[in-house]
N, C-alpha and C. Protein backbone atom coordinates (compact mmCIF):
# COMPACT_ATOMS: atom_id res chain seq x y z
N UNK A 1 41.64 -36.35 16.57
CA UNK A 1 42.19 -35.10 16.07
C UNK A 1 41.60 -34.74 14.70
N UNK A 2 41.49 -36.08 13.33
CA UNK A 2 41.08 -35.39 12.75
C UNK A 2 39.39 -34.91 12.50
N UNK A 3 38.54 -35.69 13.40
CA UNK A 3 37.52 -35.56 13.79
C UNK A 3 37.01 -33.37 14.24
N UNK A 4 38.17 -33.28 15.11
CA UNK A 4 38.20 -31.84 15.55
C UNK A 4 38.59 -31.19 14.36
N UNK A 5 38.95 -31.50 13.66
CA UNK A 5 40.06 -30.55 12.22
C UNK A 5 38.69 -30.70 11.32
N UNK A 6 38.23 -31.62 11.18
CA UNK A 6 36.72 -31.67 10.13
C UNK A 6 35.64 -30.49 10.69
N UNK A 7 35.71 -30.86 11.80
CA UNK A 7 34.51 -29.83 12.77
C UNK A 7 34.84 -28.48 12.87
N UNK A 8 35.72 -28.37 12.95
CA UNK A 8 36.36 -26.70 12.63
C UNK A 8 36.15 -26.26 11.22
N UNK A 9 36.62 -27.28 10.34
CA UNK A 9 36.31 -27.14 8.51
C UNK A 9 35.07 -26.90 8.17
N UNK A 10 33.75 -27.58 8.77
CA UNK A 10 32.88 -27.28 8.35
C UNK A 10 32.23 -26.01 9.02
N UNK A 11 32.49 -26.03 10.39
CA UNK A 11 31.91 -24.83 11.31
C UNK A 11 32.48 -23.48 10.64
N UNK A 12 33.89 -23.23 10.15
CA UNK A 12 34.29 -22.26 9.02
C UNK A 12 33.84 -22.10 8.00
N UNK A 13 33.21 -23.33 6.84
CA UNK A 13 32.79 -23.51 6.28
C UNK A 13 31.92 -23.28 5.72
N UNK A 14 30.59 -23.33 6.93
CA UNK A 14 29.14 -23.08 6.61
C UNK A 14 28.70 -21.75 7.08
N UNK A 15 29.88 -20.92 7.96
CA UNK A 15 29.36 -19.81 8.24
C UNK A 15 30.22 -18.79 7.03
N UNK A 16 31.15 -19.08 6.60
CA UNK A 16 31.88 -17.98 5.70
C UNK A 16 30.96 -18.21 4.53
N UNK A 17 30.29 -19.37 3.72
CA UNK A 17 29.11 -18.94 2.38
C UNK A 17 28.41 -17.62 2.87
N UNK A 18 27.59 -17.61 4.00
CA UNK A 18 26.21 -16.49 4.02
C UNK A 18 27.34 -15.24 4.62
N UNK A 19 28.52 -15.38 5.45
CA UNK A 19 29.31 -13.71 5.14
C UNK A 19 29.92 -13.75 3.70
N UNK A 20 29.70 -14.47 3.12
CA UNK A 20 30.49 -13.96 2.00
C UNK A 20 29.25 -13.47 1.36
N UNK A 21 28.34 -13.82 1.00
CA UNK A 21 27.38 -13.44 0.16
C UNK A 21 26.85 -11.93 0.79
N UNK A 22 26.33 -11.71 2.20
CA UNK A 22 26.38 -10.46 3.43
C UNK A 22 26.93 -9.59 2.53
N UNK A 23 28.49 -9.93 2.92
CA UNK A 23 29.76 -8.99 2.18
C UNK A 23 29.47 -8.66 1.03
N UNK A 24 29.30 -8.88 0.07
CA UNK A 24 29.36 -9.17 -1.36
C UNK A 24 27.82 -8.29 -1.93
N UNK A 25 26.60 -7.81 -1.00
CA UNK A 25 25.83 -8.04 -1.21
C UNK A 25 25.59 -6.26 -0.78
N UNK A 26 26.77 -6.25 0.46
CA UNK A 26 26.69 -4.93 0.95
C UNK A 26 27.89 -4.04 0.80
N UNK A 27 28.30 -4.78 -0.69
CA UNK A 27 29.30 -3.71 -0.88
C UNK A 27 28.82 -3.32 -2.16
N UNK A 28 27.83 -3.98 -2.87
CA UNK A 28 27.43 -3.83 -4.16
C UNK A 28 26.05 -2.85 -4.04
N UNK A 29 25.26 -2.62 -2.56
CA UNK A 29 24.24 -2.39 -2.45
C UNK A 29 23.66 -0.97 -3.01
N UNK A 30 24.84 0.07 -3.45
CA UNK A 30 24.02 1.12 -4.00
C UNK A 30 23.72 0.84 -5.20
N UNK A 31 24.24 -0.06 -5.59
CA UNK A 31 23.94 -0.51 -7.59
C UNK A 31 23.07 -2.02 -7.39
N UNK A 32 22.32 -2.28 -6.39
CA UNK A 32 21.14 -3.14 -6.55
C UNK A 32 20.21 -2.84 -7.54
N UNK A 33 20.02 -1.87 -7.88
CA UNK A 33 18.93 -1.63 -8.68
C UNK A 33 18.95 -1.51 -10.25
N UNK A 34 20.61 -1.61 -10.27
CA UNK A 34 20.94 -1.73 -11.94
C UNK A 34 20.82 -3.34 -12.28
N UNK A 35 20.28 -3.52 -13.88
CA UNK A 35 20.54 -4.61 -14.33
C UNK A 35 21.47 -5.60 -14.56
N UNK A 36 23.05 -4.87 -14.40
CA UNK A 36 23.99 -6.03 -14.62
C UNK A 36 24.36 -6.76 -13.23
N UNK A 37 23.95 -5.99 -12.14
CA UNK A 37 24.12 -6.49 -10.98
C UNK A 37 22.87 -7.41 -10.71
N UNK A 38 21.84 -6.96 -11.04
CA UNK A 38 20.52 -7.78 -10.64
C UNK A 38 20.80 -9.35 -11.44
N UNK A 39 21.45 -9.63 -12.98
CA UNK A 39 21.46 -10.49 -13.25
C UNK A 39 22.68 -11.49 -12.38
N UNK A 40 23.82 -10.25 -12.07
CA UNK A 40 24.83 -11.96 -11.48
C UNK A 40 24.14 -11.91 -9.88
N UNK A 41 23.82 -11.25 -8.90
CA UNK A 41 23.13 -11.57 -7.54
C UNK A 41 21.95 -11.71 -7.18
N UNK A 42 20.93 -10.97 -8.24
CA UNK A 42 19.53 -10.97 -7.81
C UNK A 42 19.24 -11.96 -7.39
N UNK A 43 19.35 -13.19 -7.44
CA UNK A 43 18.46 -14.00 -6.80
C UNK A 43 18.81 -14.32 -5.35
N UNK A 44 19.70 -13.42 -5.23
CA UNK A 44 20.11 -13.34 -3.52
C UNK A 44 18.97 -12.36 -2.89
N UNK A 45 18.99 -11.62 -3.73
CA UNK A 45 17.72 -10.18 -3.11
C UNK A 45 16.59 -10.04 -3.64
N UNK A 46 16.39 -10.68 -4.38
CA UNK A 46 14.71 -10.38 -5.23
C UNK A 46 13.81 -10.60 -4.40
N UNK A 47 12.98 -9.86 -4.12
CA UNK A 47 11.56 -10.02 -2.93
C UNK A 47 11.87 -9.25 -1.85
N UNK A 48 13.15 -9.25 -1.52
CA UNK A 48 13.58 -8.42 0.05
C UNK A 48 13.54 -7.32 -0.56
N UNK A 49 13.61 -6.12 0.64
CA UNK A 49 13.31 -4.85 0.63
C UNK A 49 14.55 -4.34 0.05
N UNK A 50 14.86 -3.77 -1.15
CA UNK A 50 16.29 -2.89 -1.22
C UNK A 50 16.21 -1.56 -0.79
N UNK A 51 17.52 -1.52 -0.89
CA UNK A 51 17.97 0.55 -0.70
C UNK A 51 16.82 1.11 -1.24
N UNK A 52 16.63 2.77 -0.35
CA UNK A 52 16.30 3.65 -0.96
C UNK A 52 16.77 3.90 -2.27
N UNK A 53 16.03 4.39 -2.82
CA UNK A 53 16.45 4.78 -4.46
C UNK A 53 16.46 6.28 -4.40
N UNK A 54 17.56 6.66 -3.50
CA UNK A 54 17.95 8.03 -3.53
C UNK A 54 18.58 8.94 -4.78
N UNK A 55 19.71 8.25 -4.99
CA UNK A 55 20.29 8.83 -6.72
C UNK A 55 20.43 7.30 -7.73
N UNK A 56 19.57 7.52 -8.06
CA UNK A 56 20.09 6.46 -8.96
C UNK A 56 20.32 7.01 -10.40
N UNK A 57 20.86 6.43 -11.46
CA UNK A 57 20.75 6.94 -12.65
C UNK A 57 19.53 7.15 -13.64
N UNK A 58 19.39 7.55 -14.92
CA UNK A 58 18.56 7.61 -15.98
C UNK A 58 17.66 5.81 -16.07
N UNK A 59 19.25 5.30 -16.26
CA UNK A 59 19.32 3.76 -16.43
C UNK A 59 18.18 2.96 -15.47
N UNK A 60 19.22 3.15 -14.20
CA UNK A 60 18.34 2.56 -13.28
C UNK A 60 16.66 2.72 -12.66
N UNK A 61 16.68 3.93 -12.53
CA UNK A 61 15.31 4.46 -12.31
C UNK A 61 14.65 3.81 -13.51
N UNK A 62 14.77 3.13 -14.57
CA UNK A 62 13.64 2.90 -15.65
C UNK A 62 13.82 1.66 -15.32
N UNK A 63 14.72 0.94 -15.37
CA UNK A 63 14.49 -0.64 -14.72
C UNK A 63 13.77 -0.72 -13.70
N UNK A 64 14.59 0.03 -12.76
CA UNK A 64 13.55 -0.07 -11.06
C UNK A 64 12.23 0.26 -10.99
N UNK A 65 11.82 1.31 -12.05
CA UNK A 65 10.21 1.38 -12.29
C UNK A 65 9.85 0.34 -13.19
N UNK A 66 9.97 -0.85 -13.70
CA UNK A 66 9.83 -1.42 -14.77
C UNK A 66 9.25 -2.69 -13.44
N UNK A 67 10.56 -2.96 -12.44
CA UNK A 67 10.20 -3.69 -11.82
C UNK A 67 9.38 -3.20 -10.82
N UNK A 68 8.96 -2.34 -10.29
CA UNK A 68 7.98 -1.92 -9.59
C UNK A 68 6.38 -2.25 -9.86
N UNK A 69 6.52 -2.11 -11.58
CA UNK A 69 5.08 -2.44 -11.83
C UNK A 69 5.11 -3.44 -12.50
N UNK A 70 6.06 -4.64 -12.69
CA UNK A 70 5.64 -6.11 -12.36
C UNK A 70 5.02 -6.11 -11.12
N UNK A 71 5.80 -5.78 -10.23
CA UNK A 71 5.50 -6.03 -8.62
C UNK A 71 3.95 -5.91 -8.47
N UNK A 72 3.42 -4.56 -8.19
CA UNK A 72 2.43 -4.44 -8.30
C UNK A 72 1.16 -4.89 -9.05
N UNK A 73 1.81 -5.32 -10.44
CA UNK A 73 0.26 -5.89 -11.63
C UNK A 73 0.73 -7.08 -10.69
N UNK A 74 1.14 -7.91 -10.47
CA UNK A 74 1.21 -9.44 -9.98
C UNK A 74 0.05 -9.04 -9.11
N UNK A 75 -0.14 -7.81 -7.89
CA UNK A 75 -0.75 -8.22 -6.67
C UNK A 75 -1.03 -6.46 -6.37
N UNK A 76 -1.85 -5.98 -7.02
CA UNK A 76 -2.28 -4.32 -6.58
C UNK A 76 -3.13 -4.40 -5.40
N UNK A 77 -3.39 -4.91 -4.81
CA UNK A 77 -3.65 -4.75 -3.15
C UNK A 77 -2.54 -4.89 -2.20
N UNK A 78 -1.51 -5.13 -2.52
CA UNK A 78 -0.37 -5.81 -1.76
C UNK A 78 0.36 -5.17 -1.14
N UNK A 79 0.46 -4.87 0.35
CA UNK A 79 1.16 -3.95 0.92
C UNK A 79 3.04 -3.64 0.43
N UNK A 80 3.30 -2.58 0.34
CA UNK A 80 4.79 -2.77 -0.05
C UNK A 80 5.22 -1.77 1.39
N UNK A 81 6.35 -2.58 1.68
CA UNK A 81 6.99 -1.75 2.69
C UNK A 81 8.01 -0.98 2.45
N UNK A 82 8.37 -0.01 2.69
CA UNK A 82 9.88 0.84 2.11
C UNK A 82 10.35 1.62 3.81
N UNK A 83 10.50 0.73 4.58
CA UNK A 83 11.37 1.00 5.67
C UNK A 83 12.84 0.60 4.92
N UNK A 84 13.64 -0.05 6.12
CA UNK A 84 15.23 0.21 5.98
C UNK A 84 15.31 -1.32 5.11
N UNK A 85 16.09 -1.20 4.72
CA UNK A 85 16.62 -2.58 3.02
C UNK A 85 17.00 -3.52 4.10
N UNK A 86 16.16 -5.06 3.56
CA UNK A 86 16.56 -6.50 3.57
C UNK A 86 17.35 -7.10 2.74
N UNK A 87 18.30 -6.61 2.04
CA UNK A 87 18.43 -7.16 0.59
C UNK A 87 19.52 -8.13 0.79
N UNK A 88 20.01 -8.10 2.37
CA UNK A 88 20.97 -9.01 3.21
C UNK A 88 20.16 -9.82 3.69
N UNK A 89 18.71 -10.53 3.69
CA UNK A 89 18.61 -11.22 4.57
C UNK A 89 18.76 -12.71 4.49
N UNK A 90 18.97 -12.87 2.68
CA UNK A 90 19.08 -14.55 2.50
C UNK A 90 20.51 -15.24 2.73
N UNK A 91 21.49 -14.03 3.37
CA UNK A 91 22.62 -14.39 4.47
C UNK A 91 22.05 -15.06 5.49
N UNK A 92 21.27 -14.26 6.33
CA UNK A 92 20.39 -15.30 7.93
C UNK A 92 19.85 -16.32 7.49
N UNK A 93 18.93 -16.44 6.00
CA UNK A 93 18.43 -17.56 5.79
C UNK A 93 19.87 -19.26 5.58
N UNK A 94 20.63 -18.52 4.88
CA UNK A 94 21.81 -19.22 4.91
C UNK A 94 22.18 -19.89 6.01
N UNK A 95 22.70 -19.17 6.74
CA UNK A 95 23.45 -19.39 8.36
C UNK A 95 22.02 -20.06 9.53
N UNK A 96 20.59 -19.70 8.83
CA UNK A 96 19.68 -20.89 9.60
C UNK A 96 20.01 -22.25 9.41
N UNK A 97 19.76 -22.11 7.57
CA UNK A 97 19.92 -23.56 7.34
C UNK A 97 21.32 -24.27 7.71
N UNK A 98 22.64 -23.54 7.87
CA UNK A 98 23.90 -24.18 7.89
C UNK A 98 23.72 -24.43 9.46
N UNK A 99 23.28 -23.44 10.50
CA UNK A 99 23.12 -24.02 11.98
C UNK A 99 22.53 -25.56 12.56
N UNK A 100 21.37 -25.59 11.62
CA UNK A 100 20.15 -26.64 11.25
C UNK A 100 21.31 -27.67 11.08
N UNK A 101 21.86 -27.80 9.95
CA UNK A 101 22.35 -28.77 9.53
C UNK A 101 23.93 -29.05 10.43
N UNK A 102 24.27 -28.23 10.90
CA UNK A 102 25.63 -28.57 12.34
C UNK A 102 25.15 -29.20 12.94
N UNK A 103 23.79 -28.74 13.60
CA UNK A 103 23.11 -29.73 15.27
C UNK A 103 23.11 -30.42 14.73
N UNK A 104 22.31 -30.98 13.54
CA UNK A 104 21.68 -32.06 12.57
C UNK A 104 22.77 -33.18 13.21
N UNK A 105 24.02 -33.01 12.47
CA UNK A 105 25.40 -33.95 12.23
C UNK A 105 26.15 -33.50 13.72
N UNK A 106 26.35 -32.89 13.93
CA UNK A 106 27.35 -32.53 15.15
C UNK A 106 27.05 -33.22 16.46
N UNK A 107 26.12 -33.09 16.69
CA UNK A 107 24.79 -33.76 17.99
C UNK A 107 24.65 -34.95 17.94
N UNK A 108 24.87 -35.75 18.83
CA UNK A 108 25.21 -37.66 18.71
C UNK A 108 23.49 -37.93 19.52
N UNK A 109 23.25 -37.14 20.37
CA UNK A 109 21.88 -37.27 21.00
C UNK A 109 20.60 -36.90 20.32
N UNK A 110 19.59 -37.86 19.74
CA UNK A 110 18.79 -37.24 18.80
C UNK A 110 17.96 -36.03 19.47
N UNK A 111 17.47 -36.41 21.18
CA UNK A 111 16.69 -35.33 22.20
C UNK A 111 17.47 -34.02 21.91
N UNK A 112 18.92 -34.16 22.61
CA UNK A 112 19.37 -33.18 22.19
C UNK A 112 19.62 -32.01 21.23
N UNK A 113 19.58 -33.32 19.73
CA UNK A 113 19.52 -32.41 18.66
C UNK A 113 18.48 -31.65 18.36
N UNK A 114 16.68 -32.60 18.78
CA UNK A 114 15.85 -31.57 18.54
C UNK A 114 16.11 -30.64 19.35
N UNK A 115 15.97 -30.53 20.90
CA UNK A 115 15.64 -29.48 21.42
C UNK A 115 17.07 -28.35 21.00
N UNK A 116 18.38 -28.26 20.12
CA UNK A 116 19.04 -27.38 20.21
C UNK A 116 18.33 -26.70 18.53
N UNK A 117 17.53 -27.46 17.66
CA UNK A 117 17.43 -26.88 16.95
C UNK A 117 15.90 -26.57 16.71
N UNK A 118 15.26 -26.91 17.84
CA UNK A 118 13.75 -26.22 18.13
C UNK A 118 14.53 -24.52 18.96
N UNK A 119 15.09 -24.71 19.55
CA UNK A 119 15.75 -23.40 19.92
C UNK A 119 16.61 -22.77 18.70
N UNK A 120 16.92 -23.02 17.87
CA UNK A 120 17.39 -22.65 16.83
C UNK A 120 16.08 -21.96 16.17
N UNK A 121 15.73 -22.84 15.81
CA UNK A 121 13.81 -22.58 14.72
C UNK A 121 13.56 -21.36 15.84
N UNK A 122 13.00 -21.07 16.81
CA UNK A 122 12.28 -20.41 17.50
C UNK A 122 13.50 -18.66 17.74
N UNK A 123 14.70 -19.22 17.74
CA UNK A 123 15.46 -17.54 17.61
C UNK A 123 15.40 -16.90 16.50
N UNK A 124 15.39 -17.96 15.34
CA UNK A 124 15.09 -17.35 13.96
C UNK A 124 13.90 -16.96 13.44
N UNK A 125 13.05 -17.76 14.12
CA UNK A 125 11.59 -17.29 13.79
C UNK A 125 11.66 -15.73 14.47
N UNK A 126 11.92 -15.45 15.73
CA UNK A 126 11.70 -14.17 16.38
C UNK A 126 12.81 -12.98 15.41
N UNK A 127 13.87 -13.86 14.96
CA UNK A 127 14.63 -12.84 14.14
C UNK A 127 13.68 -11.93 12.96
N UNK A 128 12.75 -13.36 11.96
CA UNK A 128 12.04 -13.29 11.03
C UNK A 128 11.22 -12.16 11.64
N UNK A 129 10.72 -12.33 12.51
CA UNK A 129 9.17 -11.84 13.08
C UNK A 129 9.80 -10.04 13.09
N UNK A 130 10.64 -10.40 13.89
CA UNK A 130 11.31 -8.53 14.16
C UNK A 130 11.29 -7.73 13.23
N UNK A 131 12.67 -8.41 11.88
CA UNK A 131 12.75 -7.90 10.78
C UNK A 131 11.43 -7.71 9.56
N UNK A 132 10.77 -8.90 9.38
CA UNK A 132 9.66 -9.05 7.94
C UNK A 132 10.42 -8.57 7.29
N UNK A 133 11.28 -9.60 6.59
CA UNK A 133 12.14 -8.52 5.21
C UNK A 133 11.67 -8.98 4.18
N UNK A 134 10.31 -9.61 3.43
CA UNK A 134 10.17 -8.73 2.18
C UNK A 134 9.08 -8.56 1.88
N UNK A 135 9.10 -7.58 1.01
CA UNK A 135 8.19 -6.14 0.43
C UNK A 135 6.92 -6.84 0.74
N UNK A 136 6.33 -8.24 0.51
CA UNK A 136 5.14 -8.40 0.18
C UNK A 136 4.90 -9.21 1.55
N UNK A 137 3.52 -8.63 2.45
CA UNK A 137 2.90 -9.05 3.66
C UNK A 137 2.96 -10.19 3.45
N UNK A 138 2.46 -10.85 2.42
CA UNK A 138 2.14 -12.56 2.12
C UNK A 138 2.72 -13.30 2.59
N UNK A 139 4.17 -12.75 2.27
CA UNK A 139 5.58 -13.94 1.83
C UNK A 139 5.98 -13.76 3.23
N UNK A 140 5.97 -12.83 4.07
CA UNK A 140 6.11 -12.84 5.12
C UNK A 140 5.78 -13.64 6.40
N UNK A 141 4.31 -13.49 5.94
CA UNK A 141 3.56 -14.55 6.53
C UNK A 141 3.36 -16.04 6.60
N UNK A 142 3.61 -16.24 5.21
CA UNK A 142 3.93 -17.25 4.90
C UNK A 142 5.50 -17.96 5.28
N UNK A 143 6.50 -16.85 5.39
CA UNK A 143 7.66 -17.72 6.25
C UNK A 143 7.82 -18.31 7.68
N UNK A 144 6.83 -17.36 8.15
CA UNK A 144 6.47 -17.49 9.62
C UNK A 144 5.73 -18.89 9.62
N UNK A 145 5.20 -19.13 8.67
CA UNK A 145 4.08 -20.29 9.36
C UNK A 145 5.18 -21.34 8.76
N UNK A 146 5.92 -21.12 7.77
CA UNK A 146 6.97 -22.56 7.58
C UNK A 146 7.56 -23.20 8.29
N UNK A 147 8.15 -21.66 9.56
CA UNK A 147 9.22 -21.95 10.26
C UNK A 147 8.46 -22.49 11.32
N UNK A 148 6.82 -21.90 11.76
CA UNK A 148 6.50 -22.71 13.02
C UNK A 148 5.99 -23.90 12.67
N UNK A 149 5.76 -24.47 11.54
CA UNK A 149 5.50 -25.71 11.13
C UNK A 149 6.97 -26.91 11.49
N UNK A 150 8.06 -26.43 11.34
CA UNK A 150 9.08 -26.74 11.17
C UNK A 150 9.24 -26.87 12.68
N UNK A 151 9.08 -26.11 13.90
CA UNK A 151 9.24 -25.88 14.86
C UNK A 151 8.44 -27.07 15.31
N UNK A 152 7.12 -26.65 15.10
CA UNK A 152 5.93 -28.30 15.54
C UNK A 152 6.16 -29.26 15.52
N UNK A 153 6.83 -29.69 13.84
CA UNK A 153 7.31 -30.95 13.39
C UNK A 153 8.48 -31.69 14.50
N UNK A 154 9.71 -30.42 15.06
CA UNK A 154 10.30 -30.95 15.50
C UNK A 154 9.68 -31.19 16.97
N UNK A 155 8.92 -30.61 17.40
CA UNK A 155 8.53 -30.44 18.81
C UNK A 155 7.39 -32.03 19.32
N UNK A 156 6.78 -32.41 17.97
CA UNK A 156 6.20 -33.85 17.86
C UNK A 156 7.55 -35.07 18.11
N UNK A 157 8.42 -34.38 17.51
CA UNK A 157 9.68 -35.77 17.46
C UNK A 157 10.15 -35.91 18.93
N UNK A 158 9.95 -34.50 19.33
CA UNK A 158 10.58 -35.21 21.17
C UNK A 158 9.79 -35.63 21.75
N UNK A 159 8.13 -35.76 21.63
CA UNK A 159 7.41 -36.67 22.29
C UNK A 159 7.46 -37.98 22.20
N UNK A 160 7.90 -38.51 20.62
CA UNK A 160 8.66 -39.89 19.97
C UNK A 160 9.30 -40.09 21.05
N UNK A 161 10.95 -39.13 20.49
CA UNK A 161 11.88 -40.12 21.36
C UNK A 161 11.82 -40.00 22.57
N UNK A 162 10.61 -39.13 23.48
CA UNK A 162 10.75 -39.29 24.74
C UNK A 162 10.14 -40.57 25.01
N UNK A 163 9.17 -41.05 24.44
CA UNK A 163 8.66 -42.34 24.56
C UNK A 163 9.33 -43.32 23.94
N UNK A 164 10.37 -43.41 23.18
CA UNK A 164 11.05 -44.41 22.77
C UNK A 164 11.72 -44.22 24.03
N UNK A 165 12.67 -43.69 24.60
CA UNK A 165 13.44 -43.59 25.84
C UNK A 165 12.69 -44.08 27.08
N UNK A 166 11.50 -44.05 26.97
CA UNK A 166 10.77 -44.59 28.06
C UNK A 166 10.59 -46.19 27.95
N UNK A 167 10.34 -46.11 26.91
CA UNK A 167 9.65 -48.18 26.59
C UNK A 167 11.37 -48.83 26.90
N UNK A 168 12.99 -48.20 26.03
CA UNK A 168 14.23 -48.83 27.08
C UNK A 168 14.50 -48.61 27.72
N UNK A 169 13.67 -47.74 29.17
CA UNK A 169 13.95 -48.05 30.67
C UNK A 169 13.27 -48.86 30.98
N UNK A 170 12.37 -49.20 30.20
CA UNK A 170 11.21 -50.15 30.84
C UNK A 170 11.66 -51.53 30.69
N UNK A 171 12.09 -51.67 29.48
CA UNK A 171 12.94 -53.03 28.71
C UNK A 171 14.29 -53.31 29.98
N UNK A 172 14.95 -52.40 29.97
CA UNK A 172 15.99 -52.58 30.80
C UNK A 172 15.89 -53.01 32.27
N UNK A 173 14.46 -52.34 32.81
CA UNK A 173 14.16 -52.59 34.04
C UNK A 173 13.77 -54.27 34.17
N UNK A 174 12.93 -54.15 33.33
CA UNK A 174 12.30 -56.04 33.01
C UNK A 174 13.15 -56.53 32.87
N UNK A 175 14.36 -56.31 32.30
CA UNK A 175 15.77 -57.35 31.94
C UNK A 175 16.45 -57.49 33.38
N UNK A 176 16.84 -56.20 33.74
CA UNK A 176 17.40 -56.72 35.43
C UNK A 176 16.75 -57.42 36.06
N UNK A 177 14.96 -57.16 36.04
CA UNK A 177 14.26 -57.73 37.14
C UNK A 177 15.00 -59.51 36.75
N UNK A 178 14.87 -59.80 36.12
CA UNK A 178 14.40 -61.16 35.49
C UNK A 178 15.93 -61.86 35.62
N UNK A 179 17.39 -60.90 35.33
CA UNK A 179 18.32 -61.17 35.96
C UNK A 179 18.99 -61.96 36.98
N UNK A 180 17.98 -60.70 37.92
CA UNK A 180 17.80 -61.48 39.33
C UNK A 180 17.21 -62.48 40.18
N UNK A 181 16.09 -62.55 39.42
CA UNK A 181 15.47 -63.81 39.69
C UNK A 181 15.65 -65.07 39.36
């Protein structure tokens, strides 16, 4: 019982951090672009795509151009995208890593655990791939190849334990044989 009461605690647990931050992130989202907000959350959204900068103030518009051309002197070839705002997406990154880490502990079967969280890696990668949420092609690209690295890594481990699982049928078989004889 209290085994089930822990597993509920953490399964509540690890998914209410990335809605709370979601929440928190998209209720604040027309004032992303002011400074007192950028200092207590930005590092939830910095790099992802924000809101249009439809009305913003005097204020804001001079910060948001301030940071625009950091952006740009860092990397003036660098594609910027201004489709619809990511500025939610290090919620999914959240709720990857908290999924990751459930199979991780939750899963008594190591086969099992990879293959539920090579299927994990591979829905999120296609999530990643759909969305590209931020501004700079690079970083984009560069998450993609983390996550299929991550994907590989695990996809090498089930050839392991499929061959560890093979050498104790083999052990086991030699032990009966020898049993019997």
């Amino acid at each position: 019982m209290a085994v089930l009461v822990g597993q509920i605690a953490i399964g509540c647990f690890t998914l209410a951090v990335p809605l709370f931050f979601a929440w928190l992130l998209w209720s604040k989202r027309k004032t992303l672009h002011t400074r007192k907000v950028f200092d207590q959350v930005g590092f939830l959204y910095h790099g992802y795509r924000k809101p249009l900068e439809d009305s913003l103030t005097k204020e804001q518009e001079e910060w948001s151009g301030e940071e625009k051309r950091i952006n740009k002197a860092a990397d003036p070839d660098e594609e910027y995208l201004d489709s619809w705002p990511t500025y939610w997406y290090e919620s999914i990154v959240m709720a990857r890593k908290a999924i990751i880490v459930m199979v991780a502990t939750l899963v008594k079967d190591p086969y099992f655990a990879v293959m539920a969280s090579v299927g994990t890696i591979v829905i999120f990668l296609a999530i990643h791939q759909m969305i590209r949420p931020f501004r700079q092609t690079k970083f984009n690209t560069l998450a993609s190849v983390g996550l299929l690295a991550v994907c590989m890594t695990q996809i090498t481990s089930i050839f392991y334990f499929s061959a560890e699982r093979q050498l104790l049928m083999q052990r086991s078989i030699a032990a009966g044989v020898e049993s019997t004889s």
